[in-house]
C-alpha atoms as a PDB file:
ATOM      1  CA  UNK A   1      78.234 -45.819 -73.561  1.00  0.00           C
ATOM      2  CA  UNK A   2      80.427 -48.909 -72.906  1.00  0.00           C
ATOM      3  CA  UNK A   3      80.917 -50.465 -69.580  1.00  0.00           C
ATOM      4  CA  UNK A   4      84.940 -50.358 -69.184  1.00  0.00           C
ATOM      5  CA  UNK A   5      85.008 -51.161 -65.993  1.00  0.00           C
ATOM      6  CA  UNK A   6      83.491 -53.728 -63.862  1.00  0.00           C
ATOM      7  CA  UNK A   7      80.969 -53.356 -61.315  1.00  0.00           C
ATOM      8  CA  UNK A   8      83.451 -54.114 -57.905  1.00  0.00           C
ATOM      9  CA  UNK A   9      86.025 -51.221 -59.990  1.00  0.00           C
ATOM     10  CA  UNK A  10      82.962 -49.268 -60.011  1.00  0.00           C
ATOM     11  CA  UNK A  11      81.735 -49.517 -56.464  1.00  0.00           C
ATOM     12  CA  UNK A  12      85.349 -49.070 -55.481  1.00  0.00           C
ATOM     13  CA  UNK A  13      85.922 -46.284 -57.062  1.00  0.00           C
ATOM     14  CA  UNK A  14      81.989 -44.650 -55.581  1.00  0.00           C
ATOM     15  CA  UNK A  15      84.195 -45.394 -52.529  1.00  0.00           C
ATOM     16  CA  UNK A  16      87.368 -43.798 -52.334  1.00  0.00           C
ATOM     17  CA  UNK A  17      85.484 -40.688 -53.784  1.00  0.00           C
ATOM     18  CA  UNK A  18      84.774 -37.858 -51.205  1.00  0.00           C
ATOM     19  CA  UNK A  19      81.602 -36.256 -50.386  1.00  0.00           C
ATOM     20  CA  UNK A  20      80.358 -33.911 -52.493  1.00  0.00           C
ATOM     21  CA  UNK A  21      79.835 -30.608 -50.511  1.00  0.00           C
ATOM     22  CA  UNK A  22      76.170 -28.905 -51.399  1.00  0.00           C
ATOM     23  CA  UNK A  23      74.308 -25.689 -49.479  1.00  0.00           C
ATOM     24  CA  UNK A  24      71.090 -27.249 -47.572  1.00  0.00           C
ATOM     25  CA  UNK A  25      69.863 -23.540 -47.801  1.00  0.00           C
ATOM     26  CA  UNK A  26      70.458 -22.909 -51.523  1.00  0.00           C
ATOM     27  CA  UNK A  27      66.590 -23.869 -52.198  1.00  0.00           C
ATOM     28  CA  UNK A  28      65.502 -20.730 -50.070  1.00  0.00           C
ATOM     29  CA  UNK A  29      64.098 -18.308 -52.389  1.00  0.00           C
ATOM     30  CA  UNK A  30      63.887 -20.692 -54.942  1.00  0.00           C
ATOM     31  CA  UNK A  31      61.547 -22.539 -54.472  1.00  0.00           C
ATOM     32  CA  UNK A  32      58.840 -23.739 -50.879  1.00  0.00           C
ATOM     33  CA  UNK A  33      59.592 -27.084 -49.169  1.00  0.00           C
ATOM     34  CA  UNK A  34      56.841 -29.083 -49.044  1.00  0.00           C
ATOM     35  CA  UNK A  35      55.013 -28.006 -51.927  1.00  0.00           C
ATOM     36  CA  UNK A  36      54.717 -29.952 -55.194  1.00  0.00           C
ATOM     37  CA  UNK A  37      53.717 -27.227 -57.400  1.00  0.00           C
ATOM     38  CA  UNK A  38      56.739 -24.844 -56.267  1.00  0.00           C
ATOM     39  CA  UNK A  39      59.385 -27.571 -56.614  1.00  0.00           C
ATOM     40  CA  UNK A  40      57.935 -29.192 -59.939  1.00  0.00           C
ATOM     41  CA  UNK A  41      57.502 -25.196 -61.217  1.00  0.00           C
ATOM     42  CA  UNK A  42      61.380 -24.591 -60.350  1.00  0.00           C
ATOM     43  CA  UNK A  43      62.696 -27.745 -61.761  1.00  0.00           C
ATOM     44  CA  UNK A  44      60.780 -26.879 -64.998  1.00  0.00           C
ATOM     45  CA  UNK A  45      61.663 -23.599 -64.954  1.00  0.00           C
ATOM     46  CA  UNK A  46      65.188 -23.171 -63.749  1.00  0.00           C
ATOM     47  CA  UNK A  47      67.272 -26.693 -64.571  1.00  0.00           C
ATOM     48  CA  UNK A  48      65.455 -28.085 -67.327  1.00  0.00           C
ATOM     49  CA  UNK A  49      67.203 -26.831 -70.602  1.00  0.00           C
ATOM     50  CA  UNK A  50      68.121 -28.057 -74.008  1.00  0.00           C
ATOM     51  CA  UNK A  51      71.701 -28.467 -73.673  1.00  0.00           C
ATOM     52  CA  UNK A  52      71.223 -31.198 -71.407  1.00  0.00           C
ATOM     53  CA  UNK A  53      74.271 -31.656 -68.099  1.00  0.00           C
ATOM     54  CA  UNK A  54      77.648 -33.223 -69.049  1.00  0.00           C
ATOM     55  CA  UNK A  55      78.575 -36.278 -66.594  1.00  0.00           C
ATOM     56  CA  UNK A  56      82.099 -36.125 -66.116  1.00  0.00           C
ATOM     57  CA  UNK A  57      81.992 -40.165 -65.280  1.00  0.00           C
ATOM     58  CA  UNK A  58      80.934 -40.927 -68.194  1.00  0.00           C
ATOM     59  CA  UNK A  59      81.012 -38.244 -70.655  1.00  0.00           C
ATOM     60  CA  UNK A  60      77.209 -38.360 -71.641  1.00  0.00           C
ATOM     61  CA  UNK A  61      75.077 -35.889 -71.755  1.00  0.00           C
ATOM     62  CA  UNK A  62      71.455 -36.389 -69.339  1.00  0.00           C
ATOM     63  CA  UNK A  63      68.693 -34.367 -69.795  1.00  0.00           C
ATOM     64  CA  UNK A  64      65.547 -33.194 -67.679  1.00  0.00           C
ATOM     65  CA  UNK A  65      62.268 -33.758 -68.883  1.00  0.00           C
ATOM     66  CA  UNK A  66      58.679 -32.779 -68.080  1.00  0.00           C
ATOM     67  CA  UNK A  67      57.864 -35.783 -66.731  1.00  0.00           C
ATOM     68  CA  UNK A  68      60.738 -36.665 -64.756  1.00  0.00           C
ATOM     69  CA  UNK A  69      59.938 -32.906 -63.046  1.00  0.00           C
ATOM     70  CA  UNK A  70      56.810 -34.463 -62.571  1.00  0.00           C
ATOM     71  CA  UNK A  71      58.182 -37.480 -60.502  1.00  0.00           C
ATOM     72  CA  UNK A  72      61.024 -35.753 -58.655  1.00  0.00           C
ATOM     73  CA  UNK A  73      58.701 -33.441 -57.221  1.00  0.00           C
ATOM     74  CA  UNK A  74      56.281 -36.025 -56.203  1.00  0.00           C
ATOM     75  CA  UNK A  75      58.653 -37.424 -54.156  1.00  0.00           C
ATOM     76  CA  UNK A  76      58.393 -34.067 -51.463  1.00  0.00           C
ATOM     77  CA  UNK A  77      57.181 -36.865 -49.044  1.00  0.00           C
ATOM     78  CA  UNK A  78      61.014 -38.076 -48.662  1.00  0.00           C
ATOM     79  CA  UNK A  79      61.278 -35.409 -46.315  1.00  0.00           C
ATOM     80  CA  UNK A  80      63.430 -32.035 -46.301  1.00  0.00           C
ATOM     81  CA  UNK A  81      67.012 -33.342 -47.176  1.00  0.00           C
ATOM     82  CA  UNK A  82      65.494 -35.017 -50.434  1.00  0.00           C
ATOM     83  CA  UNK A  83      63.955 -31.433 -51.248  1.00  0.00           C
ATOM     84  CA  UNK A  84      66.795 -29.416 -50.353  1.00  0.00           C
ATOM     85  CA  UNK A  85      68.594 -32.281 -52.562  1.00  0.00           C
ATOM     86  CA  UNK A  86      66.198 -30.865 -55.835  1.00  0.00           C
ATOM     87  CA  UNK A  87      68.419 -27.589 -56.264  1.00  0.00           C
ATOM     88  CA  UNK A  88      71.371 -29.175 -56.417  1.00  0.00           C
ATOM     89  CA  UNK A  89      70.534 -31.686 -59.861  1.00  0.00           C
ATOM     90  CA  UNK A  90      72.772 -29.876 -62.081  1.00  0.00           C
ATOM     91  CA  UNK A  91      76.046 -30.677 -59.870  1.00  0.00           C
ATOM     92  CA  UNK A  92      74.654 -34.019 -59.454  1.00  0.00           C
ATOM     93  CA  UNK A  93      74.463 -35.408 -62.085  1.00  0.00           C
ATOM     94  CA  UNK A  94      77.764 -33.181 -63.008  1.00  0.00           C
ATOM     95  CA  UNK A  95      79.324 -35.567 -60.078  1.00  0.00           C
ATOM     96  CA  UNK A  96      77.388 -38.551 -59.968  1.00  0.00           C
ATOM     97  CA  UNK A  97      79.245 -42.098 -60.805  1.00  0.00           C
ATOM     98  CA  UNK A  98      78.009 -45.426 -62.727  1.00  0.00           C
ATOM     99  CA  UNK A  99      77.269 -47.802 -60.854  1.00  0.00           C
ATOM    100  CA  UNK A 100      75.169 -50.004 -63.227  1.00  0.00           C
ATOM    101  CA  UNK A 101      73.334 -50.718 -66.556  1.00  0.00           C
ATOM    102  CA  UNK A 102      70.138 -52.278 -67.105  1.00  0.00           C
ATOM    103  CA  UNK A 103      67.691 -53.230 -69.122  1.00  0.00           C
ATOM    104  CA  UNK A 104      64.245 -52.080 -68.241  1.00  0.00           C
ATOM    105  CA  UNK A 105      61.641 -54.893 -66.001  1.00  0.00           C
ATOM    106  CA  UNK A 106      58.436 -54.204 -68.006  1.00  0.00           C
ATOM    107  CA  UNK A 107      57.835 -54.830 -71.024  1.00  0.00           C
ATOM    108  CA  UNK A 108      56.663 -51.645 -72.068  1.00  0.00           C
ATOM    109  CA  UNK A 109      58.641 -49.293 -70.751  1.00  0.00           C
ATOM    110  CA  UNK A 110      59.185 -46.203 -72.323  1.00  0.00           C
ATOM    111  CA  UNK A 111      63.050 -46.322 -71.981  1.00  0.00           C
ATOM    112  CA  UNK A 112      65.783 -48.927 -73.690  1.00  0.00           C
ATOM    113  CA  UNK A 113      67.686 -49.036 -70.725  1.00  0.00           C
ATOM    114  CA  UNK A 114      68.693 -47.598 -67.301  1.00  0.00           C
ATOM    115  CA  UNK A 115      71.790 -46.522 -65.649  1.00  0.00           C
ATOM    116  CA  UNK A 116      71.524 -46.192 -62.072  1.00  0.00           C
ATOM    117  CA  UNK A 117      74.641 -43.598 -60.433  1.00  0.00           C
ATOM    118  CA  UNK A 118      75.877 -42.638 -56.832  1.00  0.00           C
ATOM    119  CA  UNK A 119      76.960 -39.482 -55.389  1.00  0.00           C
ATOM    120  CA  UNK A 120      77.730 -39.109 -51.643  1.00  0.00           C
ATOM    121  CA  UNK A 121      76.474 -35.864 -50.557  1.00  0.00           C
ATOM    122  CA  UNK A 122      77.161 -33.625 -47.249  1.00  0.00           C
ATOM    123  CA  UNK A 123      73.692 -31.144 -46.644  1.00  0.00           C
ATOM    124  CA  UNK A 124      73.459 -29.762 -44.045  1.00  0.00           C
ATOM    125  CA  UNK A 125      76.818 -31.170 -42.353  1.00  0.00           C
ATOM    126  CA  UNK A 126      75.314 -34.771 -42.461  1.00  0.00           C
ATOM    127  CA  UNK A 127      76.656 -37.250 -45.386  1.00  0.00           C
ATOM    128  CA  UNK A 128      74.170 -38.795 -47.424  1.00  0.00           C
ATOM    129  CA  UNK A 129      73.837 -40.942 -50.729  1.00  0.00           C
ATOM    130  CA  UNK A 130      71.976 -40.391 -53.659  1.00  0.00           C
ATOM    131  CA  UNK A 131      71.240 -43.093 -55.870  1.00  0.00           C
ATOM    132  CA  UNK A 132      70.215 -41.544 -59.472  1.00  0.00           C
ATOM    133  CA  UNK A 133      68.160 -42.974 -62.021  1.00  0.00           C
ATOM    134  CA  UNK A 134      68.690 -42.155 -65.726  1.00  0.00           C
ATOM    135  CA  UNK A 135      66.215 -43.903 -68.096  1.00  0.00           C
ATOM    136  CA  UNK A 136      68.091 -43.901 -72.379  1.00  0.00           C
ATOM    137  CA  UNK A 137      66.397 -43.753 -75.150  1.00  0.00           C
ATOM    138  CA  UNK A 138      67.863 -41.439 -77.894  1.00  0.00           C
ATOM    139  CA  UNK A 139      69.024 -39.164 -74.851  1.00  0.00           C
ATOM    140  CA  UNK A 140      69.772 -39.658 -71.029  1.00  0.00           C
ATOM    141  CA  UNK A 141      66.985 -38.419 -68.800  1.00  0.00           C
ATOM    142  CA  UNK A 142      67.157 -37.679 -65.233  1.00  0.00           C
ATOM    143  CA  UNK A 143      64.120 -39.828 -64.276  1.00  0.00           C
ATOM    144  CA  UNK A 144      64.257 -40.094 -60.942  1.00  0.00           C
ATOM    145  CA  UNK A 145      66.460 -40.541 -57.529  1.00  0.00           C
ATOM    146  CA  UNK A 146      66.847 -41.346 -53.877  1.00  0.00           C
ATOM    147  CA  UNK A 147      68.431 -40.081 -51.011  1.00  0.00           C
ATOM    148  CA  UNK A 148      70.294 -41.996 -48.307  1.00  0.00           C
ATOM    149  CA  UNK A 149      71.595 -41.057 -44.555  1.00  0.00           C
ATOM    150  CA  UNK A 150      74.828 -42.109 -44.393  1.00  0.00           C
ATOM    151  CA  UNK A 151      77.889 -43.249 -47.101  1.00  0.00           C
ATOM    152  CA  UNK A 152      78.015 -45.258 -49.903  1.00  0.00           C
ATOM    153  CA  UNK A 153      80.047 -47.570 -47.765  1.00  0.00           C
ATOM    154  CA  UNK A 154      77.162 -47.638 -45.013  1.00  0.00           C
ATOM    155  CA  UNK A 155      73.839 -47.931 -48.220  1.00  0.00           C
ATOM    156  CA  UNK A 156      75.708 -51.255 -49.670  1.00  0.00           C
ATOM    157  CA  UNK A 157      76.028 -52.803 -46.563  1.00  0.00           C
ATOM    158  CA  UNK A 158      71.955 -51.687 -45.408  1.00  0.00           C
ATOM    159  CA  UNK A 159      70.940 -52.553 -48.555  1.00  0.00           C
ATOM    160  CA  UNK A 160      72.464 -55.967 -48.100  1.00  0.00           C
ATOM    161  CA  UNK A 161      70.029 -56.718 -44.851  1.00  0.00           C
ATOM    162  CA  UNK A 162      67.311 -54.587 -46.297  1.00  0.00           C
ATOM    163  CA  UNK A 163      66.029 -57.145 -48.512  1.00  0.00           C
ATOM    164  CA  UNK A 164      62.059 -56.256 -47.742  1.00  0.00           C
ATOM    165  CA  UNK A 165      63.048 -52.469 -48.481  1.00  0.00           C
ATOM    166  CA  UNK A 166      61.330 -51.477 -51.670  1.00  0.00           C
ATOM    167  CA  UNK A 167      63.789 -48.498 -51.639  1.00  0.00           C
ATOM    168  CA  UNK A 168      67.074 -50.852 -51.070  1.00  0.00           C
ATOM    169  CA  UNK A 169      65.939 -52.903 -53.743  1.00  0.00           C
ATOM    170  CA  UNK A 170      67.703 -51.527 -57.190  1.00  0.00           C
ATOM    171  CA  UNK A 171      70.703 -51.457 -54.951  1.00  0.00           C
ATOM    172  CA  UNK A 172      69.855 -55.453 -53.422  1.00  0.00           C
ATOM    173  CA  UNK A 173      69.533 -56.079 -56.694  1.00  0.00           C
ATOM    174  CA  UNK A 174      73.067 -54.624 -58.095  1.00  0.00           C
ATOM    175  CA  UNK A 175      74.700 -55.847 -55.111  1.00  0.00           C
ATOM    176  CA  UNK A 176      73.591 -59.652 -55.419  1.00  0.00           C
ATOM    177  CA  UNK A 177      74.900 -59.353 -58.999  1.00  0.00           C
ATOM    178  CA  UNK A 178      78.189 -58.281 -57.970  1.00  0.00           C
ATOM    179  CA  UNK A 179      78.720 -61.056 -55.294  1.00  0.00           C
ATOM    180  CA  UNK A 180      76.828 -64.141 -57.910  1.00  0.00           C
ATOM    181  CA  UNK A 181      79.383 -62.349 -60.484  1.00  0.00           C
ATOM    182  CA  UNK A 182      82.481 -62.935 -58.090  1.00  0.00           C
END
């Protein structure tokens, strides 16, 4: 996919676009907070298929794999808004915008490059951002992502003074590129 916009276009656009409305309950039944085997059994089960999820951003088409079930549901620890988040993959990554390509850190890894996407979020009547990762090889997989409090607005500018944060840092990093790039 080619980058037609640039990355202030981008983060203005992440901006001006409202909050994506999701059910904090729509997990009940589905699968048990706090429990790795239940959420990485539903993710495998119930939103991992072949066809893949279109983005409407940018048209491609991201997949779920067994691993990345693995990792998302290792991440229960995040606490109960990042779990209730799990259900709701399918319309994120439906929603979600670009907010940057890049090439991977190690040397090894497994994927030629990464695109890292926002999507502000209201559960449970409280906004919050989710910063998605999505790892390309010959296909787009849903590898991994965080959840925020607050807006996309509020994220850039803690991620700005959140230098030490290991979970601000993607987002340090994007954001130092944007200023060095004018």
């Amino acid at each position: 996919m080619e980058m037609e916009k640039n990355l202030k276009e981008r983060i203005d656009n992440i901006l001006r676009t409202p909050a994506l409305e999701l059910d904090g309950n729509a997990y009940s039944g589905k699968y048990e907070l706090n429990n790795v085997k239940s959420i990485k059994d539903f993710i495998l089960k119930k939103l991992r298929n072949k066809k893949g999820y279109a983005n409407l951003d940018t048209g491609d088409k991201i997949f779920i794999s067994h691993n990345s079930a693995g990792k998302l549901s290792m991440h229960w620890m995040d606490g109960n808004t990042y779990q209730k988040s799990l259900v709701h993959i399918p319309q994120i990554i439906e929603n979600m915008q670009l907010l940057e390509e890049a090439k991977p850190d190690k040397e090894n890894s497994k994927y030629n490059k990464y695109s890292y996407y926002i999507t502000s979020v209201q559960i449970d009547y409280e906004l919050h951002t989710i910063l998605s990762t999505v790892g390309y090889t010959e296909k787009g997989i849903y590898y991994d992502h965080n959840v925020f409090e607050g807006t996309p607005q509020e994220i850039f500018t803690k991620a700005k003074k959140e230098t030490n944060n290991s979970k601000f840092s993607r987002l340090n990093e994007i954001l130092r590129k944007m200023e060095k790039d004018g």
